[in-house]
N, C-alpha and C. Protein backbone atom coordinates (compact mmCIF):
# COMPACT_ATOMS: atom_id res chain seq x y z
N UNK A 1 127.73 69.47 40.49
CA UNK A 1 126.77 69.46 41.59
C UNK A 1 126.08 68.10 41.69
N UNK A 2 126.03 67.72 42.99
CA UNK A 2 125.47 66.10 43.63
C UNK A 2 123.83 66.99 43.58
N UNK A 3 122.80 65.40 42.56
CA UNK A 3 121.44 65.80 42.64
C UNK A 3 121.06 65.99 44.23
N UNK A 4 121.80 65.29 44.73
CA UNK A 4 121.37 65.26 46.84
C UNK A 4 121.37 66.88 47.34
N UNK A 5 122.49 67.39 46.70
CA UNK A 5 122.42 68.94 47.19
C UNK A 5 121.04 70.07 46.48
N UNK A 6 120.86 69.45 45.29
CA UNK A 6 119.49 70.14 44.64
C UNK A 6 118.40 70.40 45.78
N UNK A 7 118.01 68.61 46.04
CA UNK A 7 117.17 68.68 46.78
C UNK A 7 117.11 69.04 48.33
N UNK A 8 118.32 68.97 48.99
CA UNK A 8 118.21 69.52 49.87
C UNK A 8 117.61 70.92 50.03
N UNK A 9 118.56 71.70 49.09
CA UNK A 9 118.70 73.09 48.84
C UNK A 9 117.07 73.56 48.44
N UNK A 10 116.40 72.65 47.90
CA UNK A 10 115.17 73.37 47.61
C UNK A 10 113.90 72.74 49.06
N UNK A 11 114.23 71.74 49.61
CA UNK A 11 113.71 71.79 50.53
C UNK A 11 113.89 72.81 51.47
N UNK A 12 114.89 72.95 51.90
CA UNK A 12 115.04 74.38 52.58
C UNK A 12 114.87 75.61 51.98
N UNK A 13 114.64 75.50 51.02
CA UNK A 13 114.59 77.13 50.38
C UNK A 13 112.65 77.33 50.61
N UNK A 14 112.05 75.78 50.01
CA UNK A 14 110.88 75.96 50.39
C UNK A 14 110.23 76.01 51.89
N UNK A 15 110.56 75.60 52.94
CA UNK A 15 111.08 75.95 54.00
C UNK A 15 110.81 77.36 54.65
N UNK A 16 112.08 77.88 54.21
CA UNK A 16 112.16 79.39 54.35
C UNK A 16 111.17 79.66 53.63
N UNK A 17 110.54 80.30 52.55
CA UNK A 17 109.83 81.02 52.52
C UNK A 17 108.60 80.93 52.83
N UNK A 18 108.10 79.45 53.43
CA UNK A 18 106.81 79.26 54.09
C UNK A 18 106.78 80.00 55.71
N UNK A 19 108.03 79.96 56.30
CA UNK A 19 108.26 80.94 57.31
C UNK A 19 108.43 82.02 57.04
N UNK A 20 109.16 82.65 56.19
CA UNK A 20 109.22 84.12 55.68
C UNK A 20 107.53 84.41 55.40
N UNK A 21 106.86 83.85 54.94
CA UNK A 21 105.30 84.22 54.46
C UNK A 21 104.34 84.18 56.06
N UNK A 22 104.81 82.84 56.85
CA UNK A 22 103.64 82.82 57.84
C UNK A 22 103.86 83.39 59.34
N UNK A 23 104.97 83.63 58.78
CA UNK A 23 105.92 84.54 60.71
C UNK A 23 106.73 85.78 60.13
N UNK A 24 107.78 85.74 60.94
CA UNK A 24 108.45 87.36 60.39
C UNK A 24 109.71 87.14 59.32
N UNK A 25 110.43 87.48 58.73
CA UNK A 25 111.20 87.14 57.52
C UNK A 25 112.67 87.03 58.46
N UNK A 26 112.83 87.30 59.47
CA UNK A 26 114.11 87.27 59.98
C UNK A 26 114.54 86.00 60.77
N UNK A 27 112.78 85.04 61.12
CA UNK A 27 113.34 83.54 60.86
C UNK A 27 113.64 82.91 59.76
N UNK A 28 113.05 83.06 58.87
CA UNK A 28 113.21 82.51 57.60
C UNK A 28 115.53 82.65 57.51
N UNK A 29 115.68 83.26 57.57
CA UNK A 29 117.01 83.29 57.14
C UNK A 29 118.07 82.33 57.72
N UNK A 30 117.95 81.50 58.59
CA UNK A 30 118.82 80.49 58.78
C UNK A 30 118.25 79.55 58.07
N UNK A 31 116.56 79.22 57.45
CA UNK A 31 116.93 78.31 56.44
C UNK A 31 117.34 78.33 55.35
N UNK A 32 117.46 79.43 54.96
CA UNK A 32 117.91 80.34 53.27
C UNK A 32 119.39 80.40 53.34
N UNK A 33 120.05 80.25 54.40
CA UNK A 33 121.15 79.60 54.68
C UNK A 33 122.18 78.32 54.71
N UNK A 34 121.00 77.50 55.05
CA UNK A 34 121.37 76.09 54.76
C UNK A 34 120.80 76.00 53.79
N UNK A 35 120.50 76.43 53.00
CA UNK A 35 119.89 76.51 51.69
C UNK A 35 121.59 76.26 50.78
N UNK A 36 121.93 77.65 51.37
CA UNK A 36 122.81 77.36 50.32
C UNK A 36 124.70 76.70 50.60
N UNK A 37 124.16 76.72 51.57
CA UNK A 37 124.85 75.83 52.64
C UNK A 37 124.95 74.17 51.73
N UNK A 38 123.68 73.75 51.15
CA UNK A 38 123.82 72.66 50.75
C UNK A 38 124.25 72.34 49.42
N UNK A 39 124.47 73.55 48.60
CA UNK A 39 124.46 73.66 47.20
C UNK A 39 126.03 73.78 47.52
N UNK A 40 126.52 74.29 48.15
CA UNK A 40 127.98 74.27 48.57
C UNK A 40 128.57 72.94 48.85
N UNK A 41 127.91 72.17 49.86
CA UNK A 41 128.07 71.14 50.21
C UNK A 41 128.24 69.99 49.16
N UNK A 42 127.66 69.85 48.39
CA UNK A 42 127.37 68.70 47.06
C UNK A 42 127.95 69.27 46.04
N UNK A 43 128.77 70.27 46.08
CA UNK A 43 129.89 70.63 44.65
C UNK A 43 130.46 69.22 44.37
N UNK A 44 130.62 69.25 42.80
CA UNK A 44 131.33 68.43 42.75
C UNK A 44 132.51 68.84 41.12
N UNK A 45 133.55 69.39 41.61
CA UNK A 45 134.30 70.19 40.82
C UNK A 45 134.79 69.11 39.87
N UNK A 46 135.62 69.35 38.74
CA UNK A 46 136.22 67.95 38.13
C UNK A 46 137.87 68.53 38.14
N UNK A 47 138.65 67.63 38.23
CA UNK A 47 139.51 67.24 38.42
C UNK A 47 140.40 67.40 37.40
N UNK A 48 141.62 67.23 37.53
CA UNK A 48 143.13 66.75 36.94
C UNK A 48 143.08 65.35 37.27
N UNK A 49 142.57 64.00 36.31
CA UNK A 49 143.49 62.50 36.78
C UNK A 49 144.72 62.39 36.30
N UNK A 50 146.04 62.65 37.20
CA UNK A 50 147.14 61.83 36.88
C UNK A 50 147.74 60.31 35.83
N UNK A 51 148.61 60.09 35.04
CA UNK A 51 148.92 59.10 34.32
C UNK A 51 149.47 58.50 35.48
N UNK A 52 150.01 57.03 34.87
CA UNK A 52 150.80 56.15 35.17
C UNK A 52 150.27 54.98 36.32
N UNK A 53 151.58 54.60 36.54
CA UNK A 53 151.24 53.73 37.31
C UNK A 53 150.78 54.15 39.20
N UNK A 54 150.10 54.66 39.33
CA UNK A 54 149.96 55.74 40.73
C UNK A 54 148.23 55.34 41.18
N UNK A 55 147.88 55.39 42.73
CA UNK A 55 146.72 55.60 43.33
C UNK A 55 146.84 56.65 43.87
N UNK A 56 145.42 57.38 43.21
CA UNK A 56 145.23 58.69 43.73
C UNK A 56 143.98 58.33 45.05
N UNK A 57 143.65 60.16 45.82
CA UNK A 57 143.01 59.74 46.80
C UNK A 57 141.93 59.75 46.39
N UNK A 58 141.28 58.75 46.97
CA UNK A 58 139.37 58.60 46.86
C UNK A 58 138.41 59.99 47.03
N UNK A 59 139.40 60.73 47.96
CA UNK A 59 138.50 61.77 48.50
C UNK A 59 139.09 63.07 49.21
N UNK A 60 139.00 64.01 49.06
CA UNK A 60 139.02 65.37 49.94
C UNK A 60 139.51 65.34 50.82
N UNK A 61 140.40 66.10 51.63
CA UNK A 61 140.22 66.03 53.12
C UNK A 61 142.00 65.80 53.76
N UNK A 62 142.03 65.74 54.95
CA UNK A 62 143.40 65.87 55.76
C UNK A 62 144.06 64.60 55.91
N UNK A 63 145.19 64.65 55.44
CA UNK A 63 145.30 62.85 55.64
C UNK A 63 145.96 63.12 57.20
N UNK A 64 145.57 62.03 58.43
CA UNK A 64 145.38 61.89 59.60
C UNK A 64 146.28 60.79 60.37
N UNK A 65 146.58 60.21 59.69
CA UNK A 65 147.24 58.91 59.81
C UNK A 65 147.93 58.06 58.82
N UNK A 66 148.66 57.71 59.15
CA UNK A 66 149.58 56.43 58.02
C UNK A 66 150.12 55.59 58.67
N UNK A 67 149.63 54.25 58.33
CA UNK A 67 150.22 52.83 59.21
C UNK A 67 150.79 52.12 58.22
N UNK A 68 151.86 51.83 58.16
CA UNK A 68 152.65 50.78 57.13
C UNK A 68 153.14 49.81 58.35
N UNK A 69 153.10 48.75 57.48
CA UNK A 69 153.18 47.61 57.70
C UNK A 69 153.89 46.61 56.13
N UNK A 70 154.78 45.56 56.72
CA UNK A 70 155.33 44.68 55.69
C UNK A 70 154.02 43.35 55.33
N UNK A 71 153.76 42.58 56.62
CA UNK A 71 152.69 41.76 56.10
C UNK A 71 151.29 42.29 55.12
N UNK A 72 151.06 42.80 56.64
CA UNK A 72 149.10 43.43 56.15
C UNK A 72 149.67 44.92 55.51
N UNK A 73 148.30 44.75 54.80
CA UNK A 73 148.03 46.30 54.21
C UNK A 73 148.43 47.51 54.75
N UNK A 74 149.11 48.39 54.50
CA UNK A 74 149.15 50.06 54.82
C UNK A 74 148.03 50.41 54.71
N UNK A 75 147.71 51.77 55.96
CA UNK A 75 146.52 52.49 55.75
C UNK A 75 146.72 53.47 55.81
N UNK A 76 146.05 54.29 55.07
CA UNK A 76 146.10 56.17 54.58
C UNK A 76 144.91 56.37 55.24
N UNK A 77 144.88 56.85 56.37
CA UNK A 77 143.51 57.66 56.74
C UNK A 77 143.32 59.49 56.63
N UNK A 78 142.47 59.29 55.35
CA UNK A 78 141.93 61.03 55.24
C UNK A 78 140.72 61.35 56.06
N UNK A 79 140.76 62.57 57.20
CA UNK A 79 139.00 63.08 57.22
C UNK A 79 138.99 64.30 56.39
N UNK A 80 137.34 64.06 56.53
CA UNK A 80 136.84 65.17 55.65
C UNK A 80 135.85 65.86 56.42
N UNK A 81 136.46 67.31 56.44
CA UNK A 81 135.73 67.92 57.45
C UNK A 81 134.10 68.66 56.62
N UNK A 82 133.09 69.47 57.10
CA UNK A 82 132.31 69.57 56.26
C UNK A 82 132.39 70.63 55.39
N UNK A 83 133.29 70.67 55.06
CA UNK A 83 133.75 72.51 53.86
C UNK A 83 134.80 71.70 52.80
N UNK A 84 134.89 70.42 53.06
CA UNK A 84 135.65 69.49 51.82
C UNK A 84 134.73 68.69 50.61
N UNK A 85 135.47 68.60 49.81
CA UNK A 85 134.35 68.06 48.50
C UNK A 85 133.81 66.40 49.26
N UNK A 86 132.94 66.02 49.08
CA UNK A 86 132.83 64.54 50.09
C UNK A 86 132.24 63.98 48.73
N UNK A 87 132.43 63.97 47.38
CA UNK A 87 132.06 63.23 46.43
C UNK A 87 133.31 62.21 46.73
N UNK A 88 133.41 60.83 46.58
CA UNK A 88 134.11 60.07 46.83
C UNK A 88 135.06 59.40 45.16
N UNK A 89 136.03 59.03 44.92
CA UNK A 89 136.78 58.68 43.48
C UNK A 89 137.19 57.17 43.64
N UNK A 90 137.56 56.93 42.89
CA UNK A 90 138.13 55.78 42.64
C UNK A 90 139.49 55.64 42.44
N UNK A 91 140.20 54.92 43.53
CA UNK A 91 141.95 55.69 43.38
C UNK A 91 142.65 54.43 42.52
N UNK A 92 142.08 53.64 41.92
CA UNK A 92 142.42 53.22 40.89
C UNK A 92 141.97 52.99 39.49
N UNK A 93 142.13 52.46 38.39
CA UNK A 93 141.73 51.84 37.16
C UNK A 93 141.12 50.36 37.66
N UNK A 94 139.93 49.46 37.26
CA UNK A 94 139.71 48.27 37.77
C UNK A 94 138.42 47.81 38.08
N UNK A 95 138.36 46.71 38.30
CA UNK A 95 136.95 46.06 38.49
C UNK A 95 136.22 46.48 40.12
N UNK A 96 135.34 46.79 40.67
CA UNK A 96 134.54 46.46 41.62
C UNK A 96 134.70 45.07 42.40
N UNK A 97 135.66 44.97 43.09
CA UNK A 97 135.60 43.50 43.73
C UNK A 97 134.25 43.39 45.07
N UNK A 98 134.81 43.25 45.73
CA UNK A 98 133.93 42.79 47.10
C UNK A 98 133.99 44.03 47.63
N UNK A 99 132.20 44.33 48.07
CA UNK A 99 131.97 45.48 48.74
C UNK A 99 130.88 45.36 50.14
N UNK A 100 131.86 45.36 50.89
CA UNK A 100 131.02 45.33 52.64
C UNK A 100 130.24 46.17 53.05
N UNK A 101 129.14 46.48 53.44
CA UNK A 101 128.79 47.30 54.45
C UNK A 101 128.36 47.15 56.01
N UNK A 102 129.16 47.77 56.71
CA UNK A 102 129.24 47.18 58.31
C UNK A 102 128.60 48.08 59.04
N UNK A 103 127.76 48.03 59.57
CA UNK A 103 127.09 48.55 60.74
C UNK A 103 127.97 49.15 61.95
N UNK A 104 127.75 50.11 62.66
CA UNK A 104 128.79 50.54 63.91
C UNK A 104 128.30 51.84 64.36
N UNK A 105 129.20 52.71 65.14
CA UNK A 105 129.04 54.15 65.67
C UNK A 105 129.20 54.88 64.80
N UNK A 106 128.77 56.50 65.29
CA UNK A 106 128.89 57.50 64.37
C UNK A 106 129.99 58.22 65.62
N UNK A 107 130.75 58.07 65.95
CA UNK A 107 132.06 58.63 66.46
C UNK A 107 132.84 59.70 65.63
N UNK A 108 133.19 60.98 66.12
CA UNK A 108 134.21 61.79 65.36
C UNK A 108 135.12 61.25 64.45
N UNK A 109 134.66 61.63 63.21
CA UNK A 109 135.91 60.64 62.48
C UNK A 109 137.39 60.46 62.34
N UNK A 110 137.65 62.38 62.99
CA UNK A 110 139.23 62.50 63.02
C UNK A 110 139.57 61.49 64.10
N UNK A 111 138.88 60.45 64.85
CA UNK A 111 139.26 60.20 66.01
C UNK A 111 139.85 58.52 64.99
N UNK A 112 141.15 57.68 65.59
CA UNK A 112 141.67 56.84 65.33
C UNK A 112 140.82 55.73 65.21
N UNK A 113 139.94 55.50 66.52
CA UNK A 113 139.23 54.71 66.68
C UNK A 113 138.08 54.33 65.65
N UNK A 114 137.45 55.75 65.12
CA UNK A 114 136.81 55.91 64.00
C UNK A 114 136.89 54.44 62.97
N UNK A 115 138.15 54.08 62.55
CA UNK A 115 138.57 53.35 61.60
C UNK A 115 137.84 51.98 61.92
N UNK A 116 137.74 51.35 63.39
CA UNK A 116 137.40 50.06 63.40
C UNK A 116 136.00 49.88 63.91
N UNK A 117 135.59 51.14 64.84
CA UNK A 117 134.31 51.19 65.38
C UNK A 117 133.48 51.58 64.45
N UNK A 118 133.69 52.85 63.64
CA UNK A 118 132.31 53.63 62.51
C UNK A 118 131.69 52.30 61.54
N UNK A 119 130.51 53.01 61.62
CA UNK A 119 129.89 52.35 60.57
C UNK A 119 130.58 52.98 59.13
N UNK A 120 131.01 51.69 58.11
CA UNK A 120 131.53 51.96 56.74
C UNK A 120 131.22 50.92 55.91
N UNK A 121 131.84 51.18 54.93
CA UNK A 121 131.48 50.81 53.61
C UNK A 121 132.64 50.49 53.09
N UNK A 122 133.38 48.97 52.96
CA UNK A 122 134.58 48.73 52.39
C UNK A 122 134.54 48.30 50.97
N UNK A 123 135.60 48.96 50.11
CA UNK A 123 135.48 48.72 48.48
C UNK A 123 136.35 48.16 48.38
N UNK A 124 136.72 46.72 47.26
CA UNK A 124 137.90 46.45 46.91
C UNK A 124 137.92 46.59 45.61
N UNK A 125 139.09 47.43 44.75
CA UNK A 125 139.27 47.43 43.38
C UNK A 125 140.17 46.86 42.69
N UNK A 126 140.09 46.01 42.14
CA UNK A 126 141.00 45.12 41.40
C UNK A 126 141.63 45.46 39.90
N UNK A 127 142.71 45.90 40.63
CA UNK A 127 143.32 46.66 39.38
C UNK A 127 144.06 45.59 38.34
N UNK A 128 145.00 46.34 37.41
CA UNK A 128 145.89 45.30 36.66
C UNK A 128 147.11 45.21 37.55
N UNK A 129 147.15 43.98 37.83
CA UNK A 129 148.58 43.67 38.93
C UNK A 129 148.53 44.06 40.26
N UNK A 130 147.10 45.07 40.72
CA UNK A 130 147.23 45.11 42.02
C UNK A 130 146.13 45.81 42.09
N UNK A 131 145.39 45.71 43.78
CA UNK A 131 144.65 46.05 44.27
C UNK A 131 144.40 47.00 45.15
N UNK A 132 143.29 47.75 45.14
CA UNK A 132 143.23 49.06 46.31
C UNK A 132 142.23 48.65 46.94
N UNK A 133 142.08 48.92 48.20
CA UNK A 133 141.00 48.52 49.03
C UNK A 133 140.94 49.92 50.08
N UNK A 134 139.49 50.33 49.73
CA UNK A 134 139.11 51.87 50.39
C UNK A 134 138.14 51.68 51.20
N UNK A 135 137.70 52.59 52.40
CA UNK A 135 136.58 51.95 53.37
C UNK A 135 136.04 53.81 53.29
N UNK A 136 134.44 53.96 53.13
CA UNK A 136 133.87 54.58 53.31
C UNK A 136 133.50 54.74 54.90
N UNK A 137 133.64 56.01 55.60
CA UNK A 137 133.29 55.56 56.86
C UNK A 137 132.62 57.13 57.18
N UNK A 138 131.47 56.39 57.73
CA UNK A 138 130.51 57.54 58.25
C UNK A 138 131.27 58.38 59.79
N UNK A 139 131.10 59.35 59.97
CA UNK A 139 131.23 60.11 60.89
C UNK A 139 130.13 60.52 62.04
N UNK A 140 130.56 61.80 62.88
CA UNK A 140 129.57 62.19 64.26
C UNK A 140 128.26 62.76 63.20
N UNK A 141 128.50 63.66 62.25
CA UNK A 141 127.43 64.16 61.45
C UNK A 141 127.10 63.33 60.01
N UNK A 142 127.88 62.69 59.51
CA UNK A 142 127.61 61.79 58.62
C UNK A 142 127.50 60.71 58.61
N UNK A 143 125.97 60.60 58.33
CA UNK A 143 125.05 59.63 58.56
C UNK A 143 124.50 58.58 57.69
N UNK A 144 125.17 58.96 56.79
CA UNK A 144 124.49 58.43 55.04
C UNK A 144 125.88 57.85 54.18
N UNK A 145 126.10 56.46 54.09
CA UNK A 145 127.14 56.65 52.73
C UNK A 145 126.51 56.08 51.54
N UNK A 146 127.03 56.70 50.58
CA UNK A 146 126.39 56.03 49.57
C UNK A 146 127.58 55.56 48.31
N UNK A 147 127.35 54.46 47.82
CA UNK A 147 128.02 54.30 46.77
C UNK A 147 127.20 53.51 45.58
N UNK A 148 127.61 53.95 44.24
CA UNK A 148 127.07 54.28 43.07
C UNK A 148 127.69 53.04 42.62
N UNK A 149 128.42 52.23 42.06
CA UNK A 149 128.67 50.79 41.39
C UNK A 149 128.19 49.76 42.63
N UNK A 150 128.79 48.51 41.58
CA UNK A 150 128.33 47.48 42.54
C UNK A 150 129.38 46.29 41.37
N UNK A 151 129.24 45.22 42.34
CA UNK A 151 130.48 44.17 41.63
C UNK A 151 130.83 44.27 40.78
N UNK A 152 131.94 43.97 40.09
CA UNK A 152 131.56 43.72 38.46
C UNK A 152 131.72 44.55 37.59
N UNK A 153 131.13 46.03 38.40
CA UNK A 153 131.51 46.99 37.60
C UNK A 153 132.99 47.44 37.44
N UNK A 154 133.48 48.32 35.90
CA UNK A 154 134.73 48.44 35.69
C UNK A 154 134.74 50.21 36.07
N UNK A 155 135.70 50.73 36.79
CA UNK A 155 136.00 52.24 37.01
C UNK A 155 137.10 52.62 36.50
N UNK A 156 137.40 53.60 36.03
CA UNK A 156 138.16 54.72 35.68
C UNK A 156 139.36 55.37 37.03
N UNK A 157 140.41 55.18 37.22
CA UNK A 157 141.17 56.00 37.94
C UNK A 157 140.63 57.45 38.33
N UNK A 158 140.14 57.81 39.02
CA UNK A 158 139.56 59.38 39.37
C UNK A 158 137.74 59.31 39.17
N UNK A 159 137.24 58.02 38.88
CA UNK A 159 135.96 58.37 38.61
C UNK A 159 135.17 58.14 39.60
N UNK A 160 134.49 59.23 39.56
CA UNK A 160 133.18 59.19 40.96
C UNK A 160 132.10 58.37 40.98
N UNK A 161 132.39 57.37 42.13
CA UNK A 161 131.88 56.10 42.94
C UNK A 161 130.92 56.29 44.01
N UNK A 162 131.04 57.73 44.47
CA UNK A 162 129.92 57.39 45.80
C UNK A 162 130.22 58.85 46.50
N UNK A 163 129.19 58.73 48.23
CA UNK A 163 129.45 60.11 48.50
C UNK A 163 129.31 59.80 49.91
N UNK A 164 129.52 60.36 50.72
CA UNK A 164 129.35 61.08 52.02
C UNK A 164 129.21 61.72 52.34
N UNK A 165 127.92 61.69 53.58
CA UNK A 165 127.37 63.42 53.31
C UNK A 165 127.82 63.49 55.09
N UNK A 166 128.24 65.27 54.72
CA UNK A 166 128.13 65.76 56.14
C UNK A 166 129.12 65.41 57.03
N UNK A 167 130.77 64.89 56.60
CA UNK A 167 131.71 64.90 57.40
C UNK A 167 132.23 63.71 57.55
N UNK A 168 133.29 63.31 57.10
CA UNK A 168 133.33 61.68 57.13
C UNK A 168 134.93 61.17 57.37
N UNK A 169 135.11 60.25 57.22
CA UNK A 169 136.88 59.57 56.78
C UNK A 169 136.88 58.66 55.78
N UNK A 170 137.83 58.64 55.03
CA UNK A 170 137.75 57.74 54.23
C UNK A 170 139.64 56.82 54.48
N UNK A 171 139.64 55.48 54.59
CA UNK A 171 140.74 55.27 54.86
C UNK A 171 141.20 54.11 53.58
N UNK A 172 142.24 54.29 52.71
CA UNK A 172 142.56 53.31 52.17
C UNK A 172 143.90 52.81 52.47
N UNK A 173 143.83 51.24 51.85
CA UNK A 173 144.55 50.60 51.99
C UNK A 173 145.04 49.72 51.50
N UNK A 174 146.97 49.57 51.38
CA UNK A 174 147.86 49.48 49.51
C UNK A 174 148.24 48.38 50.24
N UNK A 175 148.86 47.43 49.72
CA UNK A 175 149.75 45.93 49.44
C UNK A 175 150.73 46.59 49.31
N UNK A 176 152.24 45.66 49.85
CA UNK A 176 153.55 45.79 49.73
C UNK A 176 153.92 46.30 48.21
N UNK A 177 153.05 46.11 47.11
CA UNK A 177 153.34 47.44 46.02
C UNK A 177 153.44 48.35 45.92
N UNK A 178 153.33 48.81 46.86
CA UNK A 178 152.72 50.54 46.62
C UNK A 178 153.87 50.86 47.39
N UNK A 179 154.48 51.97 47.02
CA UNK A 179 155.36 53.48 48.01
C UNK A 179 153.99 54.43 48.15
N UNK A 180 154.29 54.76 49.21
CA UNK A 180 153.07 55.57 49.81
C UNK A 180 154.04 56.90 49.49
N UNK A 181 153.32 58.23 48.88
CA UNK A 181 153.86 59.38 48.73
C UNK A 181 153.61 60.47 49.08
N UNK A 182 152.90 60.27 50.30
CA UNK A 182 151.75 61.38 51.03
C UNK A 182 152.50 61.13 52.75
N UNK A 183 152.18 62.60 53.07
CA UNK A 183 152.42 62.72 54.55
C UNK A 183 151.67 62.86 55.34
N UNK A 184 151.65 62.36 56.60
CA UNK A 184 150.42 63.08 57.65
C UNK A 184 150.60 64.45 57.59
N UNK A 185 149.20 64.95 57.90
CA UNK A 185 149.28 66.58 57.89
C UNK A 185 148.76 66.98 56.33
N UNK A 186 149.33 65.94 55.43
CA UNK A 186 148.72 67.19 53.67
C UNK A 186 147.32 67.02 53.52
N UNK A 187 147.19 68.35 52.88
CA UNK A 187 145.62 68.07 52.06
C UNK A 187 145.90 67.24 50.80
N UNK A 188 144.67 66.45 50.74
CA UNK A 188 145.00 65.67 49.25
C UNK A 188 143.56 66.55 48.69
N UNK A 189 143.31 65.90 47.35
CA UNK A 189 142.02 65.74 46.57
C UNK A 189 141.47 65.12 46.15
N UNK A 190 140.68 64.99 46.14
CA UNK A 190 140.12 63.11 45.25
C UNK A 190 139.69 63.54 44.13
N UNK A 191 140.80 62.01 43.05
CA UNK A 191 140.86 62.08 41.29
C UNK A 191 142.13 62.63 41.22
N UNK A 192 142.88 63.87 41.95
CA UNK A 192 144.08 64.34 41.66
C UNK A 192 145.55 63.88 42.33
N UNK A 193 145.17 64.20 43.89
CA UNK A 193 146.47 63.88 44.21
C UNK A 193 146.96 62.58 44.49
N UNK A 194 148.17 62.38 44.16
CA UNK A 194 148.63 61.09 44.56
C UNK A 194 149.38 60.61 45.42
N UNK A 195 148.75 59.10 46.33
CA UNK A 195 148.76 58.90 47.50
C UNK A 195 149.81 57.63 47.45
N UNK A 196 150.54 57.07 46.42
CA UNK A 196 151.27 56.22 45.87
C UNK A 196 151.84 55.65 44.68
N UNK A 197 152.70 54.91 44.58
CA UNK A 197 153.20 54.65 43.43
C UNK A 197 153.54 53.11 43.54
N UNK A 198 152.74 52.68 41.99
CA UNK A 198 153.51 50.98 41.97
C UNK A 198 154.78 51.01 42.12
N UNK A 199 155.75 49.91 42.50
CA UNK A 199 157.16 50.25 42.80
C UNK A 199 157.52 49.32 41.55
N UNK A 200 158.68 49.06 41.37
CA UNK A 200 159.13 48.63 39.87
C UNK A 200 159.63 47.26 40.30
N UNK A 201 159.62 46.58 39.29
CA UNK A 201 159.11 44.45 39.48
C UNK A 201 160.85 44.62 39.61
């Protein structure tokens, strides 16, 4: 459980019962709802991390898109609708390289456009021999990203980096190393499933 969902959850719980006490108890129940609405929301289950040489996904959710390309980077775009885990991972082993945050719209995230217009949050992780580069991107209801390292720092393959609250996309993106091993259409998980493989020198 994300401390963010605690407090939500008890703001609304306190909430409700100040309406349950000063009006009739049958308003009170849509906030005793999102009450727990939010404790749902901020799960944060743990995982299976995969061995080897592989990037798993950052995060939860439908993968939506796949652009390969030989020059520039491939992109894996997952959304995450709001009934998906939105704790965010680290789909590699590696240092914290350069981390952007860009200002923009809160546009539907399943929408394509999402990717260049939303306001996000780009990570680069500098692995051994290669790099992942993931973009946090806020959505129509997610309004907040947050991420937990900062330069410098070293992560764990599958370890939790950050969050998005309330509906988001997250899109990463591999170098001519990577075989991409994911289809449009699958659910992935973030920390477990895997979204590629180093290819062999």
């Amino acid at each position: 459980m994300v401390i963010d969902g605690i407090y939500y959850a008890a703001a609304f719980t306190a909430g409700g019962a100040a309406v349950w006490y000063l009006t009739r108890p049958v308003f009170a129940i849509p906030l005793f709802v999102l009450a727990l609405f939010c404790l749902y929301f901020f799960r944060d289950p743990d995982r299976a991390i995969p061995d080897g040489p592989v990037a798993v996904s950052p995060a939860d959710g439908k993968v939506v898109g796949i652009l390969t390309a030989l020059a520039a980077p491939s992109r894996i775009s997952i959304f995450l609708n709001i009934f998906d885990v939105h704790v965010n991972r680290a789909p590699i082993a590696g240092k914290i390289g350069k981390v952007e945050y860009t200002k923009g719209q809160f546009l539907v995230a399943s929408r394509e456009v999402a990717s260049s217009q939303n306001e996000r949050n780009t990570v680069t992780i500098e692995g051994e021999g290669a790099n992942v580069t993931f973009a946090q991107i806020a959505g129509l209801i997610a309004r907040r990203i947050v991420f937990w390292k900062k330069p410098g720092d070293q992560v764990a393959m599958g370890e939790r980096v950050g969050l998005i609250k309330f509906g988001s996309r997250v899109d990463v993106f591999l170098g001519p190393e990577w075989e991409i091993t994911v289809q449009t259409g699958q659910h992935v998980q973030g920390g477990s499933s895997i979204l590629a493989r180093r290819k062999q020198a």
